[in-house]
C-alpha atoms as a PDB file:
ATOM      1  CA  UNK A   1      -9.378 -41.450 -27.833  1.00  0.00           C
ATOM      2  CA  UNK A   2     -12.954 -41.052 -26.982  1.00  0.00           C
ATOM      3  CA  UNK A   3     -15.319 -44.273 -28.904  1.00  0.00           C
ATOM      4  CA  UNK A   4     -18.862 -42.907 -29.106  1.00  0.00           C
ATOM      5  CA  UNK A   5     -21.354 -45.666 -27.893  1.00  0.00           C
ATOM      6  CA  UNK A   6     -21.935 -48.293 -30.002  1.00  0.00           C
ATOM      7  CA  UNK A   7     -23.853 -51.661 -29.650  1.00  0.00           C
ATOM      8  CA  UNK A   8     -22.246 -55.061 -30.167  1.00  0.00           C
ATOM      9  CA  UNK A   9     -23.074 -58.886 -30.467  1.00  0.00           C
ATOM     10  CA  UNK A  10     -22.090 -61.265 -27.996  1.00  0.00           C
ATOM     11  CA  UNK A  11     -22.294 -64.680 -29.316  1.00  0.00           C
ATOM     12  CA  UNK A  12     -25.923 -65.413 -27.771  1.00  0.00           C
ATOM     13  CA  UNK A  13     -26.377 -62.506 -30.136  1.00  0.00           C
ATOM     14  CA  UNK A  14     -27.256 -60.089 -27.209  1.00  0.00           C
ATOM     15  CA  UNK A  15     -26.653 -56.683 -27.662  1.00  0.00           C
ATOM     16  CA  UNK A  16     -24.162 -54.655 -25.470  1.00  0.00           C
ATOM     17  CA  UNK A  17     -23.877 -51.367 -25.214  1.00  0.00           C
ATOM     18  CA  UNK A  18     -20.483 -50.157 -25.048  1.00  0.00           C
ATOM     19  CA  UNK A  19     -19.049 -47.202 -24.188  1.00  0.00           C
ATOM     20  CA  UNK A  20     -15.214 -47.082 -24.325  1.00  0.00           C
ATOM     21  CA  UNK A  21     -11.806 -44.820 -24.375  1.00  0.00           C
ATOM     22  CA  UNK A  22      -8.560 -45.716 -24.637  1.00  0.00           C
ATOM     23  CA  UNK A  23      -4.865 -43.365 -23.673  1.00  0.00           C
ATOM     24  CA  UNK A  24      -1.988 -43.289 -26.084  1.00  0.00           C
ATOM     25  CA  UNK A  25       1.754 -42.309 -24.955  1.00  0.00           C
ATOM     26  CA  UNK A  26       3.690 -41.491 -28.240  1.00  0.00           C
ATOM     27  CA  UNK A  27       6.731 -42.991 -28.102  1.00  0.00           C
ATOM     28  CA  UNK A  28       8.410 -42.439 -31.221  1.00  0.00           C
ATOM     29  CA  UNK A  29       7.608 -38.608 -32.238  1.00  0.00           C
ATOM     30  CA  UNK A  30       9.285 -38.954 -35.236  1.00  0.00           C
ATOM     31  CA  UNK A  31       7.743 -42.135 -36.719  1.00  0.00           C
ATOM     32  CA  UNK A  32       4.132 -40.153 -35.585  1.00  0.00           C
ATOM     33  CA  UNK A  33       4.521 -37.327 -37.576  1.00  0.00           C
ATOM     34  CA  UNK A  34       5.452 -39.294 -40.470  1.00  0.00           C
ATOM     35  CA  UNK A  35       3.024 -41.600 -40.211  1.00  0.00           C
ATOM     36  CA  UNK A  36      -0.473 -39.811 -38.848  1.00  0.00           C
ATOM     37  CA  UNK A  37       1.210 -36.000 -39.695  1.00  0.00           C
ATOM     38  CA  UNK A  38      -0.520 -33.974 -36.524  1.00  0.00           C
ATOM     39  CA  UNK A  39      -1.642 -35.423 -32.562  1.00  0.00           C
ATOM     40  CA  UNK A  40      -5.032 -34.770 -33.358  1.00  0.00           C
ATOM     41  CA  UNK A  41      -4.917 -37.074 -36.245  1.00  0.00           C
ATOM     42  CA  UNK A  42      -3.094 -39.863 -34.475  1.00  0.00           C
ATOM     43  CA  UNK A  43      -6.266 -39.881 -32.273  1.00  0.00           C
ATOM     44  CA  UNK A  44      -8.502 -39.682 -35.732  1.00  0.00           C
ATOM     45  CA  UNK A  45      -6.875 -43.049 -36.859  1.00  0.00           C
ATOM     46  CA  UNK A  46      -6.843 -44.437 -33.353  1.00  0.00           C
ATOM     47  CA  UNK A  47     -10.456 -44.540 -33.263  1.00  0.00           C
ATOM     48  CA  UNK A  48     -11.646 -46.664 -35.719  1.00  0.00           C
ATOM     49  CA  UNK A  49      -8.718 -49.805 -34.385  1.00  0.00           C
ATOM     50  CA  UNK A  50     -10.378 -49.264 -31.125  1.00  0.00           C
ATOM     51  CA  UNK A  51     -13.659 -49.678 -32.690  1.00  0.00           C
ATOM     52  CA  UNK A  52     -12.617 -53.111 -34.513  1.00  0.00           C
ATOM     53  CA  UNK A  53     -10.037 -54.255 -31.946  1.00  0.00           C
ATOM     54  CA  UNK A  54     -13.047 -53.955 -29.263  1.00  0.00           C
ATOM     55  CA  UNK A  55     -15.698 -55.188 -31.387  1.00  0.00           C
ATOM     56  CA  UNK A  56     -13.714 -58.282 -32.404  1.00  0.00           C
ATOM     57  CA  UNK A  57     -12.672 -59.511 -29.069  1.00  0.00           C
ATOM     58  CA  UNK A  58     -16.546 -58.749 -27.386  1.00  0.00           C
ATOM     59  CA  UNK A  59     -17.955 -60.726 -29.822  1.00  0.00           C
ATOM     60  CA  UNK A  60     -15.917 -63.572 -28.811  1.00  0.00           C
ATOM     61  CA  UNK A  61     -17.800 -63.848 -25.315  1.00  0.00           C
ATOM     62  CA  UNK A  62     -20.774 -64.209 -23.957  1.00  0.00           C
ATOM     63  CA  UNK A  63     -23.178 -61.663 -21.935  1.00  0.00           C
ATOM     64  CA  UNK A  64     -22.296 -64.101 -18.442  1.00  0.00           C
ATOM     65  CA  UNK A  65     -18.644 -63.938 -18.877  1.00  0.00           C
ATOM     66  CA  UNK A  66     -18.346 -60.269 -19.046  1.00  0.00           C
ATOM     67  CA  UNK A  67     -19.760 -59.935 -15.742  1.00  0.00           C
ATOM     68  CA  UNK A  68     -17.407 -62.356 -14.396  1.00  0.00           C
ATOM     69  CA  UNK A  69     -13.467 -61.957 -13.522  1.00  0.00           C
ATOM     70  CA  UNK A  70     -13.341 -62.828 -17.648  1.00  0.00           C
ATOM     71  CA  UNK A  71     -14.034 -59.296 -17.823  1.00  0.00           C
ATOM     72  CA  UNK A  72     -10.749 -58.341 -16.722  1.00  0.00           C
ATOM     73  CA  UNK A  73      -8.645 -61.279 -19.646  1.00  0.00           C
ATOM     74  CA  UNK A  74     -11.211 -59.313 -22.428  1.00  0.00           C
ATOM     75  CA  UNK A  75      -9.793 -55.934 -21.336  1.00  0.00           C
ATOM     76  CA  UNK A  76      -6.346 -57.111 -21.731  1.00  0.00           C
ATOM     77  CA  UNK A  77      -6.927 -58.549 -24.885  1.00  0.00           C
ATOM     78  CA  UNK A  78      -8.679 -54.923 -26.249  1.00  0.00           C
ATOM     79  CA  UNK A  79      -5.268 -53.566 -25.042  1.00  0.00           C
ATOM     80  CA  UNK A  80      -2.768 -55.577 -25.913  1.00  0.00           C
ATOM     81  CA  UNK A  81      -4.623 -55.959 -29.483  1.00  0.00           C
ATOM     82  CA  UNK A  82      -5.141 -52.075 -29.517  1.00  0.00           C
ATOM     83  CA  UNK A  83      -1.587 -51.499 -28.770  1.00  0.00           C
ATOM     84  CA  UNK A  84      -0.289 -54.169 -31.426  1.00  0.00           C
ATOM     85  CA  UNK A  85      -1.912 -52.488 -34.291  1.00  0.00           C
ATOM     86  CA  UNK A  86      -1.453 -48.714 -32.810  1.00  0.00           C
ATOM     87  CA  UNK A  87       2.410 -49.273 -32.778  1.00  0.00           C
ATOM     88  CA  UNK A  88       2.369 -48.567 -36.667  1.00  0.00           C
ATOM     89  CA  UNK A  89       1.532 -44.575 -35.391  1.00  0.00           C
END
């Protein structure tokens, strides 16, 4: 799932540019088709949680921290909150 490039707030209010993407695995075929119908729609409702799931946890930190080893704890929070709310596809 491809995010086109979008700016967000830090708290200092700066603004980031962001470019992101994110890999699903399906692992429940079944459940996908009943829930999102087709692959190409799984990654159509994918995008926007990626959208909120990134914008949410950016804008928890500041412009310093994300060029710091915090970098690495925000990423894992994208994915783990990514993958919390993707598990419904």
């Amino acid at each position: 799932v491809d995010m086109e490039r979008q700016q967000v707030l830090s708290t200092e209010q700066l603004r980031l540019e962001v470019d992101a993407y994110a890999r699903f695995r399906i692992i429940n075929p079944v459940r996908m088709v009943r829930t999102a119908g087709t692959l190409y729609r799984v990654g159509e409702q994918l995008q926007p949680i990626l959208t909120s799931v990134l914008r949410q946890e950016l804008g928890k930190r500041t412009f310093a921290s994300l060029l710091t080893a915090d970098r690495g704890e925000a990423m894992e929070q994208i994915r783990e909150g990514l993958d919390r709310q993707a598990r419904e596809y």
